[in-house]
Each structure stands twice: as structure tokens, then as C-alpha cells.
N, C-alpha and C. Protein backbone atom coordinates (compact mmCIF):
# COMPACT_ATOMS: atom_id res chain seq x y z
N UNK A 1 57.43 32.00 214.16
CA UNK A 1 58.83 32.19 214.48
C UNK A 1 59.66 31.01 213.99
N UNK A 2 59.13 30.07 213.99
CA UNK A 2 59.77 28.47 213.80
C UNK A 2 60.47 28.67 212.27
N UNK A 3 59.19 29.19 211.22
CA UNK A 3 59.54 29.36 210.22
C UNK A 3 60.40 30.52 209.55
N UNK A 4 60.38 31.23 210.17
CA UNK A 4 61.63 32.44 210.17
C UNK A 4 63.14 31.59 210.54
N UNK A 5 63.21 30.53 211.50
CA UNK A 5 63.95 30.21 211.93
C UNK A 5 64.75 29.27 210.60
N UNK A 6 63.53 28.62 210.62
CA UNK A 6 63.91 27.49 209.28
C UNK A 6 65.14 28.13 207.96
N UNK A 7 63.60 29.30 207.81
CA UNK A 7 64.03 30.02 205.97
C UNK A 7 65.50 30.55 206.35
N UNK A 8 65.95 31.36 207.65
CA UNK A 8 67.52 31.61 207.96
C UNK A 8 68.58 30.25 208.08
N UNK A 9 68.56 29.80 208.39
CA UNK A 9 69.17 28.77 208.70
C UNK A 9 69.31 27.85 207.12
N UNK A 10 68.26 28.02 206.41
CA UNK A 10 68.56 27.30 204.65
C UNK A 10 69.00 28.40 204.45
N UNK A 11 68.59 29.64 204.54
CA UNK A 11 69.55 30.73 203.36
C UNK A 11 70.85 30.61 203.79
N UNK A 12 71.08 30.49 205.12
CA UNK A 12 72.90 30.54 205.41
C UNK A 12 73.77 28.84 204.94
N UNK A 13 72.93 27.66 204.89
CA UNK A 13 73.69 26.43 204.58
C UNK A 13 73.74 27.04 202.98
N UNK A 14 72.19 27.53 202.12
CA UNK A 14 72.64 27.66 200.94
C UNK A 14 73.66 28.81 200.27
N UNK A 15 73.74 29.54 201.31
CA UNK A 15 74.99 30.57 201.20
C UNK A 15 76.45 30.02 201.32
N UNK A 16 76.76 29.27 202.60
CA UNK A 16 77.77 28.76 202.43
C UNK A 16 77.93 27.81 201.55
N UNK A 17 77.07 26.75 201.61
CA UNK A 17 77.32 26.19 200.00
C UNK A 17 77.15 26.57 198.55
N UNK A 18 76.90 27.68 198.76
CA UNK A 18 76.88 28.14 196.96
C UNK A 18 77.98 29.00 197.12
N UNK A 19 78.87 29.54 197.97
CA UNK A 19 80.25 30.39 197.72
C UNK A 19 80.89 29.36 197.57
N UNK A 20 81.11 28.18 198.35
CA UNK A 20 82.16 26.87 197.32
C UNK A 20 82.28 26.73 196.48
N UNK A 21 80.69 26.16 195.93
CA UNK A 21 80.80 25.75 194.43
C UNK A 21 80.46 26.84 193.83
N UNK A 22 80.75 27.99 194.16
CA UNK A 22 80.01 29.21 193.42
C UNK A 22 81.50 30.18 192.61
N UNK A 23 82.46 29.89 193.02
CA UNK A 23 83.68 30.74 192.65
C UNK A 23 83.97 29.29 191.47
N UNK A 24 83.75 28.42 191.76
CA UNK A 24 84.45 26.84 190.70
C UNK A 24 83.39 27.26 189.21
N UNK A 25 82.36 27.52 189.89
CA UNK A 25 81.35 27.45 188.82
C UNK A 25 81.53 28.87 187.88
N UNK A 26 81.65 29.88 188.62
CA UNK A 26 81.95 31.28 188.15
C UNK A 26 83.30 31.38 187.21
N UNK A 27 84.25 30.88 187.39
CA UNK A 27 85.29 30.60 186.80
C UNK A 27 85.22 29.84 185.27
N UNK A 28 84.60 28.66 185.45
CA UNK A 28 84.08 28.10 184.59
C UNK A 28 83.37 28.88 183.22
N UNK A 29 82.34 29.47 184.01
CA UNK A 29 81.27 30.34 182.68
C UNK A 29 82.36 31.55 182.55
N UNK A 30 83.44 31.98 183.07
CA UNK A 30 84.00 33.28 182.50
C UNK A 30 85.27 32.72 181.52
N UNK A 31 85.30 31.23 181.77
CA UNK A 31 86.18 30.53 180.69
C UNK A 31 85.38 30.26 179.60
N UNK A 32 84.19 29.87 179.60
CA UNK A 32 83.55 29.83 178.17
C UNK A 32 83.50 30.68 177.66
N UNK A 33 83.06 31.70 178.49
CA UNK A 33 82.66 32.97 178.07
C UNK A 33 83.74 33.30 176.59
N UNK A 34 85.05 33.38 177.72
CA UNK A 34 86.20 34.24 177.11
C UNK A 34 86.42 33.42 175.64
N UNK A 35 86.28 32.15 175.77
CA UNK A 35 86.71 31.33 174.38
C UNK A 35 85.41 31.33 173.29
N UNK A 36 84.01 31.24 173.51
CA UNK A 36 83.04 31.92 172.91
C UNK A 36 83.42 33.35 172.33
N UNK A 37 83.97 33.87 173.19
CA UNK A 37 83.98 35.43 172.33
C UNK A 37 85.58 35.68 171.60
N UNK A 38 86.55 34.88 171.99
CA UNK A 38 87.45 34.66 170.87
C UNK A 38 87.53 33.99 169.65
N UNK A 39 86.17 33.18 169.60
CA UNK A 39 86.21 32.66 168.44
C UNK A 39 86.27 33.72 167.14
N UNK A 40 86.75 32.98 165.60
CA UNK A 40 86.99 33.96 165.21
C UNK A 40 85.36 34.03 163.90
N UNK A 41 84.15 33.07 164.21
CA UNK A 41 83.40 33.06 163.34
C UNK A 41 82.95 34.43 164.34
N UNK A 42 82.53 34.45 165.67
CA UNK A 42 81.56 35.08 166.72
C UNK A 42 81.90 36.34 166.38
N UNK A 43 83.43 36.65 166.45
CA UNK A 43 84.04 37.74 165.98
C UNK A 43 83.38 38.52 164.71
N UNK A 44 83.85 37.51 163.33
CA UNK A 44 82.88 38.09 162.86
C UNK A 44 81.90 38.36 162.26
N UNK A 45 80.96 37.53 162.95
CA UNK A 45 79.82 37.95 162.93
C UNK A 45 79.51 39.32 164.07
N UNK A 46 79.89 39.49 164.88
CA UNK A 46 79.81 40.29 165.38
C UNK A 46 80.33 41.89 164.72
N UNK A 47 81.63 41.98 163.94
CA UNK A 47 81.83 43.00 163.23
C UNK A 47 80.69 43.29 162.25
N UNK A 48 80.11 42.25 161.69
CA UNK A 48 79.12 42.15 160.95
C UNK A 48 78.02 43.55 160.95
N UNK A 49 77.63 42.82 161.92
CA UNK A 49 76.67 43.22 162.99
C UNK A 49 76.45 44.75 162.69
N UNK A 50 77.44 45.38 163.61
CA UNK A 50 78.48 46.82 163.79
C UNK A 50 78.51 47.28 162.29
N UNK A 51 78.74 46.74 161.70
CA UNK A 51 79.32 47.28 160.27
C UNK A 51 77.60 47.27 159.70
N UNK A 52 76.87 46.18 159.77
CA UNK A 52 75.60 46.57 158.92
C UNK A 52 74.57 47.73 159.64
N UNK A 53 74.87 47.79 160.88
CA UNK A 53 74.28 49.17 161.84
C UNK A 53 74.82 50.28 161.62
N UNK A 54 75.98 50.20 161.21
CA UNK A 54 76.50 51.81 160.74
C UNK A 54 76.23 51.91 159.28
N UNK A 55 75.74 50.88 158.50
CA UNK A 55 75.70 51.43 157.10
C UNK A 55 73.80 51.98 157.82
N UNK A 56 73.06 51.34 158.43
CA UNK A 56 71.55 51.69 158.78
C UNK A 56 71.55 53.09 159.15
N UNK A 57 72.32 53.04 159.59
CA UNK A 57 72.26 54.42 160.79
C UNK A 57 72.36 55.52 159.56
N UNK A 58 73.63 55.11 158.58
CA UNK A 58 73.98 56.12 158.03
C UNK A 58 72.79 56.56 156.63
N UNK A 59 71.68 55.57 156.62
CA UNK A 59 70.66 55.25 155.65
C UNK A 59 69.86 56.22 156.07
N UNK A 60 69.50 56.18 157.79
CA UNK A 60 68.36 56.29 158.17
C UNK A 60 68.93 58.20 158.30
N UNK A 61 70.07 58.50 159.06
CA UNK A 61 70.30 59.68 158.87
C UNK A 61 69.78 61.09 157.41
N UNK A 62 70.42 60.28 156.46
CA UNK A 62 69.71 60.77 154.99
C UNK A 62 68.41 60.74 154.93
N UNK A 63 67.65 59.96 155.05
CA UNK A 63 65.94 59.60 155.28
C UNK A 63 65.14 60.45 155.84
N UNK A 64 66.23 60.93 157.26
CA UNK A 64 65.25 61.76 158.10
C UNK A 64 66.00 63.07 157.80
N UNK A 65 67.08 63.14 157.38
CA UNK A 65 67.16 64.40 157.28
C UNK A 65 66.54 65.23 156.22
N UNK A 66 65.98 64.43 154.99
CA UNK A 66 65.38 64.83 153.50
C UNK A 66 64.09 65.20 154.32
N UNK A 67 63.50 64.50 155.51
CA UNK A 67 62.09 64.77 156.04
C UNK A 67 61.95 65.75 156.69
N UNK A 68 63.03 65.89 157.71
CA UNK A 68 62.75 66.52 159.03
C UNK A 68 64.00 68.02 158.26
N UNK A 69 64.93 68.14 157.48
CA UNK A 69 65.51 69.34 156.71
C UNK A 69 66.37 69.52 158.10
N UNK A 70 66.73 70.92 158.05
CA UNK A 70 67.77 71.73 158.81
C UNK A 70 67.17 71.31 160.63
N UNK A 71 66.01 70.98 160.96
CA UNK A 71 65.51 70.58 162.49
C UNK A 71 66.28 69.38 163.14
N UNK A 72 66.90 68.79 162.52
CA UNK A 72 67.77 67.57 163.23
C UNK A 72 68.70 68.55 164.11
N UNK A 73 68.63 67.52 165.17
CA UNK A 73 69.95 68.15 166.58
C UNK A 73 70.98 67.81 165.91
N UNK A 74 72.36 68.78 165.52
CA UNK A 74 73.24 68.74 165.64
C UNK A 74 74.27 67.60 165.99
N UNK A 75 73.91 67.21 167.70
CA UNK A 75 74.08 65.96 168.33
C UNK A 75 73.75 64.54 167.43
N UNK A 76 72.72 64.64 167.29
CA UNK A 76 72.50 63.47 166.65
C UNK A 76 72.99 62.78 165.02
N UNK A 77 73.19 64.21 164.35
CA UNK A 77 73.93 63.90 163.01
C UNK A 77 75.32 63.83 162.96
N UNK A 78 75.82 64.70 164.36
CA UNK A 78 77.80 64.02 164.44
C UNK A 78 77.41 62.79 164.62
N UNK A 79 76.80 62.27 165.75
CA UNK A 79 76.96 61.18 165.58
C UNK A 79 77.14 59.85 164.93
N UNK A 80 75.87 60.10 164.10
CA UNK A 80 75.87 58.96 162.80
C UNK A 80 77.04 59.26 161.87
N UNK A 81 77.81 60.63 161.76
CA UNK A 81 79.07 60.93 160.61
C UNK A 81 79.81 60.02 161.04
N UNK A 82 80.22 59.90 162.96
CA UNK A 82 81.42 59.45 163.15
C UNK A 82 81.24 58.00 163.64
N UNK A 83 80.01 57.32 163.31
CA UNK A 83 79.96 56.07 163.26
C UNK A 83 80.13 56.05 161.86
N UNK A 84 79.94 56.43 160.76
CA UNK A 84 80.27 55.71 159.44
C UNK A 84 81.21 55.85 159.51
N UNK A 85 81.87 57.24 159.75
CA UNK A 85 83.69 57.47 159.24
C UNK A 85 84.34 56.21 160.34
N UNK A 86 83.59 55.56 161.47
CA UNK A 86 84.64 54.32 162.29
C UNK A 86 84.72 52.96 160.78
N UNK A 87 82.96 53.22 159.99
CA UNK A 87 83.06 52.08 159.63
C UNK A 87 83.63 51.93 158.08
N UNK A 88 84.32 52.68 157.97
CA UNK A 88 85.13 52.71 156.92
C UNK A 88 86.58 52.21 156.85
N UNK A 89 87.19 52.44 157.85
CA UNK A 89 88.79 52.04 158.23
C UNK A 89 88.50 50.71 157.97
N UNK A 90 87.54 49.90 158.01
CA UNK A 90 87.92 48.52 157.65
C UNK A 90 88.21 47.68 159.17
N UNK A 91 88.54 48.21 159.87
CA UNK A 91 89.09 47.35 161.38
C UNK A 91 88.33 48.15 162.27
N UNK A 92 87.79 47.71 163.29
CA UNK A 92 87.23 48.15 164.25
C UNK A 92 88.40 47.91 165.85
N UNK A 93 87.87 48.02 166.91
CA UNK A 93 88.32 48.20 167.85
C UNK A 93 88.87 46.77 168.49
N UNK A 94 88.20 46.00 167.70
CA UNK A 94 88.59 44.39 167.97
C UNK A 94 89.78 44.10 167.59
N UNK A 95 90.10 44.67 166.40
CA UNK A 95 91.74 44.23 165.25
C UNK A 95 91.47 43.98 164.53
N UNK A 96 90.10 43.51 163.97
CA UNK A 96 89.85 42.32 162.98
C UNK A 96 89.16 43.07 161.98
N UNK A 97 88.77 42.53 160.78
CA UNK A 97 88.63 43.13 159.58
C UNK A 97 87.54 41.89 159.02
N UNK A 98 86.18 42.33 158.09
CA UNK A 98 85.07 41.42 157.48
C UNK A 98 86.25 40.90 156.18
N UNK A 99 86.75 40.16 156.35
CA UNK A 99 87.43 39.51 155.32
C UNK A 99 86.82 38.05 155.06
């Protein structure tokens, strides 16, 4: 019982002390966060990314469809159309453009 007593009594000091420093600290990593992901290399590299997965996708679509013929779901070949036709406009959903 002693030790039941103990482990409650640390989970509640470390509860109340980690909601203090826990909103200072939380704040903090959602400020890096946000300036990490505004950068404009992260950016794009990240369009990158997106843009070299939709040219794959649109590789691998042809590949399997020469294999697998008229048996592809429906579902699955809009799909890959209307990821290439996104990756053509040049700008994605970000604003930004592989320039």
C-alpha cells in the first residue's frame, strides 16, 4: 500500500509540475515547428518530394497497367490521373512553385 501511495503522490507533483513547464515548453516546439516548416529550402524540398511521387505513381500506373491490362480498379487509376494532373499546374497547395 505504501508504494501505491508513493507512485500517486509522484504522478500528481509530476503532473502538476509538468502542466507549468509543460504549456512554456509546448509553445516553444510549436514555434520551431512553425518556422522549420516556413522555411523556404524545407518548402522545397518538400514540393520536391510530392512532385517526384506523382511523377512515380504516374510511372508505376503505366507498368502495372501494361501487366495487370483492363483488371486495375477503376479507383485506383483516377487516382494516380488526378495526382499527375495536381502535378502539372506547377504550384501545389502550399503557393509555391520548384523554381
Amino acid at each position: 500500500m505504501r508504494y501505491k501511495l508513493t507512485f500517486v503522490v509522484g504522478l500528481a507533483i509530476g503532473y502538476v509540475l509538468g502542466t507549468r513547464a509543460g504549456r512554456e515548453r509546448y509553445e516553444q516546439l510549436c514555434k520551431s515547428a512553425r518556422q522549420f516548416s516556413q522555411n523556404p529550402a524545407v518548402r522545397n524540398a518538400a514540393e520536391t518530394a510530392a512532385q517526384t511521387g506523382r511523377e512515380v505513381a504516374g510511372k508505376a500506373l503505366h507498368t502495372v497497367s501494361d501487366k495487370v491490362g483492363d483488371r486495375m480498379p477503376e479507383s485506383v487509376a483516377e487516382r494516380v490521373r488526378s495526382l499527375r494532373e495536381r502535378g502539372q499546374g506547377g504550384e501545389d497547395e502550399w503557393g509555391t512553385s520548384n523554381t
